[in-house]
N, C-alpha and C. Protein backbone atom coordinates (compact mmCIF):
# COMPACT_ATOMS: atom_id res chain seq x y z
N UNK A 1 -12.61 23.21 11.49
CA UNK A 1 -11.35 22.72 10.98
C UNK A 1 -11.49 22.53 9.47
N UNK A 2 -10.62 23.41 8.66
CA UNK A 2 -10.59 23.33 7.25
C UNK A 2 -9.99 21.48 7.31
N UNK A 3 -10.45 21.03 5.97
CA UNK A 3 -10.04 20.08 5.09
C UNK A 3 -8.30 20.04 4.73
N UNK A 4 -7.21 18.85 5.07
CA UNK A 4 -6.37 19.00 4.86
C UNK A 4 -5.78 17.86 3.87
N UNK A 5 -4.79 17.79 3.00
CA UNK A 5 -4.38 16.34 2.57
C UNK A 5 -4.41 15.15 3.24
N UNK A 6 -3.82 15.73 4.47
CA UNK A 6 -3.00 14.64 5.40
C UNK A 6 -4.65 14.01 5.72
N UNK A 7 -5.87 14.58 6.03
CA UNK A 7 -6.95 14.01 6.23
C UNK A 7 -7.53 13.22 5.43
N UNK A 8 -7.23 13.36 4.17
CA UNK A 8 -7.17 12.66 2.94
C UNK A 8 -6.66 11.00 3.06
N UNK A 9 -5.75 11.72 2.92
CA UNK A 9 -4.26 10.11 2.05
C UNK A 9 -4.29 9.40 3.53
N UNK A 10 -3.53 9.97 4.73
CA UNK A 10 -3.63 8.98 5.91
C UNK A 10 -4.22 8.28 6.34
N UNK A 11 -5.77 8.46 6.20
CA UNK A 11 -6.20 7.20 6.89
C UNK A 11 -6.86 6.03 5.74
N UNK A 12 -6.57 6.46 4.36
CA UNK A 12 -6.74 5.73 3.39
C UNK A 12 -5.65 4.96 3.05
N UNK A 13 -4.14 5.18 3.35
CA UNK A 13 -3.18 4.27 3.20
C UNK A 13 -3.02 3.62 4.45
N UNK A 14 -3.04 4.12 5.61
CA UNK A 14 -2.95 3.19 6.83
C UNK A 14 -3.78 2.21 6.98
N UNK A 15 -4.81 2.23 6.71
CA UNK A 15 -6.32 1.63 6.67
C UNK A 15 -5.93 0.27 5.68
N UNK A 16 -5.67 1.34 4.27
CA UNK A 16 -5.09 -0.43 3.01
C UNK A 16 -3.90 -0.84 3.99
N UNK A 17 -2.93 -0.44 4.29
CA UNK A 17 -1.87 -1.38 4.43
C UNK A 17 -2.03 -2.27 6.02
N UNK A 18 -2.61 -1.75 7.28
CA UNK A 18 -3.26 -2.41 7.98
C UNK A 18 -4.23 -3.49 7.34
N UNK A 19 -4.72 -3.93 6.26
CA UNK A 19 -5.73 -4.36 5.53
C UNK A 19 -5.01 -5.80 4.86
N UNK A 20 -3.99 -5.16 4.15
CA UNK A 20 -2.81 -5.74 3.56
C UNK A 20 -2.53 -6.89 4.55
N UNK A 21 -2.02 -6.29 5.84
CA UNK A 21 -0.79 -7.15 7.02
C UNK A 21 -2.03 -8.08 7.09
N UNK A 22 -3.66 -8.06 7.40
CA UNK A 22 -4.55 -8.93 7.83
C UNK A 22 -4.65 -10.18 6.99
N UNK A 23 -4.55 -9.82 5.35
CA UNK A 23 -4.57 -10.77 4.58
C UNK A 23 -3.35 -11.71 4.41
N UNK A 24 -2.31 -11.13 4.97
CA UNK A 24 -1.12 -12.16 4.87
C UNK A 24 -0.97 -13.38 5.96
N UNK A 25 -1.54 -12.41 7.15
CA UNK A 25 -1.93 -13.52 7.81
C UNK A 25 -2.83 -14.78 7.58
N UNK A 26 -4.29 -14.03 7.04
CA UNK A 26 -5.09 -15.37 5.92
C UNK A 26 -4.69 -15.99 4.93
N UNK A 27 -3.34 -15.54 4.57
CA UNK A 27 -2.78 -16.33 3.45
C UNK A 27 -1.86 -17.67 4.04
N UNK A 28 -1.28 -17.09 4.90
CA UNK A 28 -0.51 -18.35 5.90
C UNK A 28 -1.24 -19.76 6.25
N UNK A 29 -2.55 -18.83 6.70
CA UNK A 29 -3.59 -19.53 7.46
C UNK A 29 -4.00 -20.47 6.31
N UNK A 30 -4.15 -20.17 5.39
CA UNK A 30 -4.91 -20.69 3.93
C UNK A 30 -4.40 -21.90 3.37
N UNK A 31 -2.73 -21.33 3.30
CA UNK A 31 -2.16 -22.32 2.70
C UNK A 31 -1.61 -23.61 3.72
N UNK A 32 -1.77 -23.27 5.05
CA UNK A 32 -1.25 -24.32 6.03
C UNK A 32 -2.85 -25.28 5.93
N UNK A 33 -3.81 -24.65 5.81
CA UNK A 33 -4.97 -25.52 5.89
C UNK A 33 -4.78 -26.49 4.36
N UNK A 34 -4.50 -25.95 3.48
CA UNK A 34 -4.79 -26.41 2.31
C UNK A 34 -3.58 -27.16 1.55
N UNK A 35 -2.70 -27.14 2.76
CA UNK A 35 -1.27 -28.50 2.88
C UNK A 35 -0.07 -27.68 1.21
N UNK A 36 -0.35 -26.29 1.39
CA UNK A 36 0.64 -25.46 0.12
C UNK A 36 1.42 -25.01 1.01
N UNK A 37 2.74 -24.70 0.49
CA UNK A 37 3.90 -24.03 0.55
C UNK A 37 3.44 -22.39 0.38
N UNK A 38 3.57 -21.71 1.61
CA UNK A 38 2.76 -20.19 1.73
C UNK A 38 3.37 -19.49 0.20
N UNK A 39 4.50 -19.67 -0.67
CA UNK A 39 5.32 -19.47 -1.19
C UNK A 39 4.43 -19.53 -2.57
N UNK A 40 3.67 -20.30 -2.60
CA UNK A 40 2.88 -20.67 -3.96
C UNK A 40 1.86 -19.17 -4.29
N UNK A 41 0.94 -18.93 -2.71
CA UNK A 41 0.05 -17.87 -3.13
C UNK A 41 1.60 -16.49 -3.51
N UNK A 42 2.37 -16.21 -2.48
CA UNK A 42 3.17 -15.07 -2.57
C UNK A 42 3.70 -14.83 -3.97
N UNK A 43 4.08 -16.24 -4.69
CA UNK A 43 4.20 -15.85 -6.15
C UNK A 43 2.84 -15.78 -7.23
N UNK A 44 2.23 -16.31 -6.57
CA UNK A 44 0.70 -16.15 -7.48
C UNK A 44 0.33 -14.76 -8.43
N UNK A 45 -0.07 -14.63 -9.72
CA UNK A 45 -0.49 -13.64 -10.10
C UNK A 45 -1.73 -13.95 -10.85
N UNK A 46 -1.96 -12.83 -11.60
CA UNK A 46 -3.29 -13.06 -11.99
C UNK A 46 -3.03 -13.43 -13.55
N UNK A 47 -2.52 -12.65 -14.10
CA UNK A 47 -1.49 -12.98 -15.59
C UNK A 47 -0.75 -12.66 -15.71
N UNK A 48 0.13 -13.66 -16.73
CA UNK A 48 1.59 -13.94 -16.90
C UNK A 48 2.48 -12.52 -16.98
N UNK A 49 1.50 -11.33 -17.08
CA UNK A 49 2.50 -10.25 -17.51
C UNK A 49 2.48 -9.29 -16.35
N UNK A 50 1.63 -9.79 -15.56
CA UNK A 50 1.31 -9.22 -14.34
C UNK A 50 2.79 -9.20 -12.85
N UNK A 51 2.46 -8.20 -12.17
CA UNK A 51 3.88 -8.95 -10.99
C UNK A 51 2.74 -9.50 -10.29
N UNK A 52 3.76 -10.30 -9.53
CA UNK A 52 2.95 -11.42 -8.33
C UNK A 52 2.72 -10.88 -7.07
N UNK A 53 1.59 -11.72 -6.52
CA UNK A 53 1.50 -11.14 -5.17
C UNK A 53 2.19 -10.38 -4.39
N UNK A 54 3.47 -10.96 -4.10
CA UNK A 54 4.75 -10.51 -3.26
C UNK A 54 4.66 -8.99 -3.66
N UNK A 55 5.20 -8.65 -5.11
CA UNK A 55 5.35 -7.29 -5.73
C UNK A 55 4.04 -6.25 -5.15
N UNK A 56 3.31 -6.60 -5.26
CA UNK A 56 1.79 -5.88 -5.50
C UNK A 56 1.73 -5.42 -4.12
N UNK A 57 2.17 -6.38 -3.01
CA UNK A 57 2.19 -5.69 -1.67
C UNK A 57 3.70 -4.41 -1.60
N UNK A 58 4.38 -4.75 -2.23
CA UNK A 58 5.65 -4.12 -2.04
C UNK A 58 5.61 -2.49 -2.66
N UNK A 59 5.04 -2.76 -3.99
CA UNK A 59 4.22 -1.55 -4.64
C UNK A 59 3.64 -0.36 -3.81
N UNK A 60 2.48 -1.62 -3.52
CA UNK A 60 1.56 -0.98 -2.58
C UNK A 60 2.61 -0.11 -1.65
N UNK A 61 3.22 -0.51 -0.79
CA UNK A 61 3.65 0.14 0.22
C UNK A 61 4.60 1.48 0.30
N UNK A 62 5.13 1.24 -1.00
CA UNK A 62 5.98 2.18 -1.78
C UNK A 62 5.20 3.42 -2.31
N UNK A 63 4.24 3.27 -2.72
CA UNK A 63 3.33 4.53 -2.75
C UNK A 63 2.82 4.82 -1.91
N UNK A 64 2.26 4.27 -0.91
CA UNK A 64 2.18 4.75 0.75
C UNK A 64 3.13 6.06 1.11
N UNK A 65 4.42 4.97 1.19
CA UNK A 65 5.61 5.95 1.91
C UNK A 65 6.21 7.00 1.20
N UNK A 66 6.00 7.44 -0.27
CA UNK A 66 6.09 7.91 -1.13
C UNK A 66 4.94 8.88 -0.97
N UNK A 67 3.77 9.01 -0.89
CA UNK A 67 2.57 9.98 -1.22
C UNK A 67 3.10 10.73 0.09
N UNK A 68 2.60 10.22 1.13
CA UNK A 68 3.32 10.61 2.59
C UNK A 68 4.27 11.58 2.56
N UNK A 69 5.66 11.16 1.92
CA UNK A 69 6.98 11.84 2.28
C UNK A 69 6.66 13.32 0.92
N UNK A 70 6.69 12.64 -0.51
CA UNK A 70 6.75 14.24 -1.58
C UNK A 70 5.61 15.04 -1.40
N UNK A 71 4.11 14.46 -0.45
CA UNK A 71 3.09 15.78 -0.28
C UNK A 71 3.58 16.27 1.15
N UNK A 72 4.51 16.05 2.02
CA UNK A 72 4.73 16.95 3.30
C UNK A 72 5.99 17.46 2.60
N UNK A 73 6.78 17.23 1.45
CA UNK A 73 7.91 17.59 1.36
C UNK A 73 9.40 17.10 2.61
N UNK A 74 9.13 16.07 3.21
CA UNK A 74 10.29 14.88 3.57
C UNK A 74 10.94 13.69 2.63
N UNK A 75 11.77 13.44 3.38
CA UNK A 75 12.75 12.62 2.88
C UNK A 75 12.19 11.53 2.71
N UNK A 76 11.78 10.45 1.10
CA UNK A 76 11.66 9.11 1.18
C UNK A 76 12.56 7.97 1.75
N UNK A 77 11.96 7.41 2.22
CA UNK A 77 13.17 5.71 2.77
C UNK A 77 13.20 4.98 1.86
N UNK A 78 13.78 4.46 1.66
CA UNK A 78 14.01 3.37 0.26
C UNK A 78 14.09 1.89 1.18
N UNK A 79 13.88 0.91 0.39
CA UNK A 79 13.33 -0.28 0.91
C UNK A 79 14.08 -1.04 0.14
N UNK A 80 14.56 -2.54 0.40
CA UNK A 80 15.49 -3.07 -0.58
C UNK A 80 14.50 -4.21 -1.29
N UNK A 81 13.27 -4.31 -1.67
CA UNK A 81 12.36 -4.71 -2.26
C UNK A 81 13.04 -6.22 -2.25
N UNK A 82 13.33 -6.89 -0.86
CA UNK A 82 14.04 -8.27 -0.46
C UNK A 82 13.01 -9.40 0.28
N UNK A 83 12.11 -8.48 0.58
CA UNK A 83 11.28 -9.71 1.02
C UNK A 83 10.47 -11.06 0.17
N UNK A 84 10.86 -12.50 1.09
CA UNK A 84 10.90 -13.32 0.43
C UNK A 84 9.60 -14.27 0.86
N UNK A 85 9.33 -13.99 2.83
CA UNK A 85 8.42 -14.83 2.96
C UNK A 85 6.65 -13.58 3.56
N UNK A 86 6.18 -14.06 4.15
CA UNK A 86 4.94 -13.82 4.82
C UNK A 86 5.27 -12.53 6.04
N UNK A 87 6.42 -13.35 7.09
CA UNK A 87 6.83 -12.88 7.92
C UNK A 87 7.76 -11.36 7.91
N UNK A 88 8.35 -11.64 6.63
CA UNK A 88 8.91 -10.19 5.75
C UNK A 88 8.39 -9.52 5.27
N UNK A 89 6.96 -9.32 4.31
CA UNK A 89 6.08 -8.84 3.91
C UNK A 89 5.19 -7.70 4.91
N UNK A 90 5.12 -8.39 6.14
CA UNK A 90 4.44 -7.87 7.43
C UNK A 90 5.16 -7.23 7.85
N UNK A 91 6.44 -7.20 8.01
CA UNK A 91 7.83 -6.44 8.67
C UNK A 91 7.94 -5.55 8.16
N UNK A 92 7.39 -5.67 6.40
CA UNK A 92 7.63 -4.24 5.15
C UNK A 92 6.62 -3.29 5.39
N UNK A 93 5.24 -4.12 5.61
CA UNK A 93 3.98 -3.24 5.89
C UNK A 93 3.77 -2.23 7.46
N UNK A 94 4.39 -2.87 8.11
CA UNK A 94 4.49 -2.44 9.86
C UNK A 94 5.39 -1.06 9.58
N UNK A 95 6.54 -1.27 9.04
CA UNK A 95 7.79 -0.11 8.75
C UNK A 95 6.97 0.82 7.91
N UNK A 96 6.16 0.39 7.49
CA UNK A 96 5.47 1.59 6.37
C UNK A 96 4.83 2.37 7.14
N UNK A 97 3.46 1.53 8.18
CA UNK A 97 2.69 2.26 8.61
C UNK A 97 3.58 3.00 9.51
N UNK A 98 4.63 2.54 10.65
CA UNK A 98 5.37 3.17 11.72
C UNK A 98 5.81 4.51 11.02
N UNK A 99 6.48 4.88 9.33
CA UNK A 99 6.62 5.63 8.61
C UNK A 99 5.40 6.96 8.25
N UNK A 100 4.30 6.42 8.32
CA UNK A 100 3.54 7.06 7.71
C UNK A 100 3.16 7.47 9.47
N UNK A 101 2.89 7.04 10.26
CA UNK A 101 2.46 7.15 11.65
C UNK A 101 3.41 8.46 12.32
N UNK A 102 4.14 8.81 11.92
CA UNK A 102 5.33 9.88 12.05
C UNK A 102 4.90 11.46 11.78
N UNK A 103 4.21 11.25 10.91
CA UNK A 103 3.74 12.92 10.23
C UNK A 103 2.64 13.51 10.81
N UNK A 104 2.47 14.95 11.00
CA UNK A 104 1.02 15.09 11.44
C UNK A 104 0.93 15.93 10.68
N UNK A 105 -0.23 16.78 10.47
CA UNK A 105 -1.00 17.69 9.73
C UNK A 105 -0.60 18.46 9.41
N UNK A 106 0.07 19.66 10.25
CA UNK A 106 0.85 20.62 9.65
C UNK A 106 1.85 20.20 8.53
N UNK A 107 2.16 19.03 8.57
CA UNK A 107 3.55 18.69 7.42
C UNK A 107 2.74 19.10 6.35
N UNK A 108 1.47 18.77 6.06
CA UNK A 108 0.79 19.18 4.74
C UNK A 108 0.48 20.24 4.50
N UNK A 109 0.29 21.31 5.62
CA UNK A 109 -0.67 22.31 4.88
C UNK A 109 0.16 23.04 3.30
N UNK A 110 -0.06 23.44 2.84
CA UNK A 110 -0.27 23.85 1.71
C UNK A 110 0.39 22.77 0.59
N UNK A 111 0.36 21.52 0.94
CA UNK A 111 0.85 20.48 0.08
C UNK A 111 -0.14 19.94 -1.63
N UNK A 112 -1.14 20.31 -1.58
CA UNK A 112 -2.05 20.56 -2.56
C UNK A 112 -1.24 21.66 -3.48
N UNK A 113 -0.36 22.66 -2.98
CA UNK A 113 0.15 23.14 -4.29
C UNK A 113 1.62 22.75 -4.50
N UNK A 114 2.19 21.84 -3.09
CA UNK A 114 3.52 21.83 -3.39
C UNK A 114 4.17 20.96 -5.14
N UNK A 115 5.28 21.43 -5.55
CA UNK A 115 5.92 20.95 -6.32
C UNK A 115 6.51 19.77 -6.36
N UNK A 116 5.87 18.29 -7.17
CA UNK A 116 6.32 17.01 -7.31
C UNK A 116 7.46 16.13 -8.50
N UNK A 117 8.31 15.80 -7.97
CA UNK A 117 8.61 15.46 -9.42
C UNK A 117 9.32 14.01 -9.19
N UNK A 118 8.88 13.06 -10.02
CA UNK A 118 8.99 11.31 -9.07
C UNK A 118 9.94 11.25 -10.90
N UNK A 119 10.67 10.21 -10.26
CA UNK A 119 11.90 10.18 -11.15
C UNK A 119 11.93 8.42 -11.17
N UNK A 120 11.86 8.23 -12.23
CA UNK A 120 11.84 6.39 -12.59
C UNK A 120 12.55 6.26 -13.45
N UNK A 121 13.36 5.17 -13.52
CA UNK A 121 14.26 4.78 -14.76
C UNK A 121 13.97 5.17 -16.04
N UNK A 122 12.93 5.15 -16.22
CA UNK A 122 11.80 5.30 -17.98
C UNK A 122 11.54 6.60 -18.11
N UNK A 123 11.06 7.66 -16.99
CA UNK A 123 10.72 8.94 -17.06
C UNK A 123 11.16 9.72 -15.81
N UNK A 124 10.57 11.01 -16.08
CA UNK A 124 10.38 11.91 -15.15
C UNK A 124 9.25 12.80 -15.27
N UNK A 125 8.20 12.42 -13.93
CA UNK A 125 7.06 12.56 -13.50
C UNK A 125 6.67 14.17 -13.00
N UNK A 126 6.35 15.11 -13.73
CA UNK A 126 6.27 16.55 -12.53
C UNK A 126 4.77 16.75 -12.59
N UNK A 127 4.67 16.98 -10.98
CA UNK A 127 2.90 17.24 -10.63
C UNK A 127 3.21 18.37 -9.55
N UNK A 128 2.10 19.17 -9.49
CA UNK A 128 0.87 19.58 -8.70
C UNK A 128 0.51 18.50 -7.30
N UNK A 129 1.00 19.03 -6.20
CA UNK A 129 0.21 18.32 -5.23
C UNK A 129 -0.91 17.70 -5.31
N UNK A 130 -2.30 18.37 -5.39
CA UNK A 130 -3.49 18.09 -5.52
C UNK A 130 -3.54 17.21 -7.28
N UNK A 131 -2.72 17.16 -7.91
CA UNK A 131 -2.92 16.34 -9.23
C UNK A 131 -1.76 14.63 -8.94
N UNK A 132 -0.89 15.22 -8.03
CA UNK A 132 0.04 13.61 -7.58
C UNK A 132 -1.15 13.21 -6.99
N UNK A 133 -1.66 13.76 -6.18
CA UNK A 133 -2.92 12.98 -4.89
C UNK A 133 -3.94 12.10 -5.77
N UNK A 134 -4.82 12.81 -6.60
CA UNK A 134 -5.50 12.05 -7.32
C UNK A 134 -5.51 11.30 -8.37
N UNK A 135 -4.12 11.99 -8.81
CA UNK A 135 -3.86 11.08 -10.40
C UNK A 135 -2.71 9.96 -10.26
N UNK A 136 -2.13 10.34 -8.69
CA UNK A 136 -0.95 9.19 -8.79
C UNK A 136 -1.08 8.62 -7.80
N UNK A 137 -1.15 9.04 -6.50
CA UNK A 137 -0.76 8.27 -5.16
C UNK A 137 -1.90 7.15 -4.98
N UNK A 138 -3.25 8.43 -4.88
CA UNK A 138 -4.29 6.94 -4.42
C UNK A 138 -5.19 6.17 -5.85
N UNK A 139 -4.44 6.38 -7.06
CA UNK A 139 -5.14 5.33 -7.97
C UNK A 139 -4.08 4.17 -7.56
N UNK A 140 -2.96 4.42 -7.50
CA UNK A 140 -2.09 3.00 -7.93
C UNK A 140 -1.57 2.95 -6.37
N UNK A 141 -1.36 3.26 -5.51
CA UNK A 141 -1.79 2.70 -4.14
C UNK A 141 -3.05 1.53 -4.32
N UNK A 142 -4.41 2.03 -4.67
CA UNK A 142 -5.49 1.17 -4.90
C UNK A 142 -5.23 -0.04 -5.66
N UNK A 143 -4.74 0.51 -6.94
CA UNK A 143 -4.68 -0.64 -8.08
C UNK A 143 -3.68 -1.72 -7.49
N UNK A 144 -2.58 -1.61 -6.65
CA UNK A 144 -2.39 -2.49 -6.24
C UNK A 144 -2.69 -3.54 -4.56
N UNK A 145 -3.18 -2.44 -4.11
CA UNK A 145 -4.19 -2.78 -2.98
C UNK A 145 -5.00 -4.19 -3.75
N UNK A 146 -5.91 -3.50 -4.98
CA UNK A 146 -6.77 -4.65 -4.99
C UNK A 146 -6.08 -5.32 -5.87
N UNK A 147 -5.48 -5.62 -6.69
CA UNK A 147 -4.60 -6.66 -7.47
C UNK A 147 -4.02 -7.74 -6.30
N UNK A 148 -3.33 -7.52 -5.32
CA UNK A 148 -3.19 -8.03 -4.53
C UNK A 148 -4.26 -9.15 -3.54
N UNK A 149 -5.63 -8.31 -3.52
CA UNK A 149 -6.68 -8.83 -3.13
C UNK A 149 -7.38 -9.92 -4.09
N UNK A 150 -7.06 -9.43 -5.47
CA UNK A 150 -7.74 -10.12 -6.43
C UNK A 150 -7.05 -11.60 -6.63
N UNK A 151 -6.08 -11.13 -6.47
CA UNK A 151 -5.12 -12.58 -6.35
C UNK A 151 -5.61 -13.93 -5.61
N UNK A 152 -5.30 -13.02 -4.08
CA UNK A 152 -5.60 -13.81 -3.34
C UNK A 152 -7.24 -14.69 -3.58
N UNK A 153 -8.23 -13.83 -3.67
CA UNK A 153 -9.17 -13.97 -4.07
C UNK A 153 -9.48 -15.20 -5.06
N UNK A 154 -8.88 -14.99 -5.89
CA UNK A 154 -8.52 -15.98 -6.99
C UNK A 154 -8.03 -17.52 -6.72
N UNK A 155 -6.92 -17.36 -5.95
CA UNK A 155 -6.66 -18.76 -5.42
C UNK A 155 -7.06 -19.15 -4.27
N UNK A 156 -8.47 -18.74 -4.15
CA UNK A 156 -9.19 -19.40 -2.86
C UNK A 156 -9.76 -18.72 -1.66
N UNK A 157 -8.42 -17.84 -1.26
CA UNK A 157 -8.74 -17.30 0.25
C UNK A 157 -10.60 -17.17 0.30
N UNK A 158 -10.66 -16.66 1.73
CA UNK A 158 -12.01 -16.44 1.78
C UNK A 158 -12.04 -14.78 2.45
N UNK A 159 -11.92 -14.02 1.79
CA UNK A 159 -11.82 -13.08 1.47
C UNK A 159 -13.36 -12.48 1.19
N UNK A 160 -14.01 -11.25 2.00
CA UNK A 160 -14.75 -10.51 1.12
C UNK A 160 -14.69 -9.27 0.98
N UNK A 161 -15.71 -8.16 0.89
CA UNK A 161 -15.70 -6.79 1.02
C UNK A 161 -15.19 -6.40 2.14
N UNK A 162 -15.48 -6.76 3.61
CA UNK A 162 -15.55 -6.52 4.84
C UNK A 162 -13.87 -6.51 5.15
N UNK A 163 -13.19 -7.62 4.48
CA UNK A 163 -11.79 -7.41 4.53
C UNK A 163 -11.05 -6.83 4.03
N UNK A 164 -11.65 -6.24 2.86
CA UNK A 164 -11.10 -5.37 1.69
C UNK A 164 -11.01 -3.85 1.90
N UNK A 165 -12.24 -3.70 2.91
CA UNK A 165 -13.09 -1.94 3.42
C UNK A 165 -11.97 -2.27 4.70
N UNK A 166 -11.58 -3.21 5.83
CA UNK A 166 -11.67 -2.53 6.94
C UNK A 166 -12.64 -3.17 8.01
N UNK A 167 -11.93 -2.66 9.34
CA UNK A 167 -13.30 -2.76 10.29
C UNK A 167 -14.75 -1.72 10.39
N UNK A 168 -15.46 -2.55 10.55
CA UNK A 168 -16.34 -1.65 9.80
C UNK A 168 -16.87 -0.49 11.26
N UNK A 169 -16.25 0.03 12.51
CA UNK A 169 -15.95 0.53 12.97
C UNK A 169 -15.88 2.14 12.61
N UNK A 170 -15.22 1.88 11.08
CA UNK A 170 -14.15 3.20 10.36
C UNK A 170 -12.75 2.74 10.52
N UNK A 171 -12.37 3.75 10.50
CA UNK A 171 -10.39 3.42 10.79
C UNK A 171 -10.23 2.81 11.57
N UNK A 172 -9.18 2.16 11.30
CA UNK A 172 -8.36 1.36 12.30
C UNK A 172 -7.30 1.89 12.60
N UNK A 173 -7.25 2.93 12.42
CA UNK A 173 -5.88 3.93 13.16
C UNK A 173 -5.01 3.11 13.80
């Protein structure tokens, strides 16, 4: 079996955002032990110019469902970036993975050369499959994977590598 994208990106975004839903739960857990309003870590950031927790998961998930949909060439879902508590956050991450859980392999094959072009208020983005994959989807998928982690990290949780990687199993498909 040749090497495909979808072998790539899938089990590296399902894996973070399964990863993601675990820590929100330790964040609940965290702040009910430690007599805070769960609301304190969710706005937490690291600096002032930074987005807050909340965002960083929302991010995150948005390049998930995004790498997913423009390397098979499907339709993105748009998300109303509304979630306010713990319980919404998990609801955003579940819809992602159920999203990303949809595609199989063939959607990718020749997606390494398909034509990208991501459109943001400020610019317009055109890539190369194989150059969105490495230069866009899974750096800032990551960067906010761990910004998110770092956060938490920061105000306490008990958090280590082991939660950050995964079960150490491999995937958690």
């Amino acid at each position: 079996m040749s090497l495909n994208i979808y072998d790539i990106l899938y089990p590296l975004l399902d894996q973070g955002l399964h990863n993601m839903e675990q820590w929100l739960h330790l964040l609940e857990e965290h702040a009910q032990a430690q007599g805070l309003d769960a609301e304190v870590l969710l706005s937490a950031r690291l600096a002032p110019d930074m987005f807050e927790f909340r965002r960083q998961i929302q991010i995150a998930a948005d390049h998930a469902k995004a790498g997913m949909a423009y390397l098979s060439g499907s339709e993105l879902p748009r998300y109303a970036d509304d979630e306010k508590t713990v319980s919404e956050l998990v609801e955003r991450l579940q819809r992602t993975r159920g999203f990303l859980h949809g595609f199989t392999r063939e959607a990718f094959v020749g997606a390494e050369d398909r034509a990208i072009q991501v459109v943001y208020p400020w610019a317009t983005l055109d890539f190369g499959g194989l150059h969105y994959l490495h230069y866009w989807v899974i750096p800032n998928f990551m960067f906010h994977l761990t910004t998110a982690y770092a956060i938490l990290r920061h105000h306490g949780l008990a958090l280590g590598k082991a939660q950050f990687l995964g079960p150490r199993e491999g995937y958690a498909g």
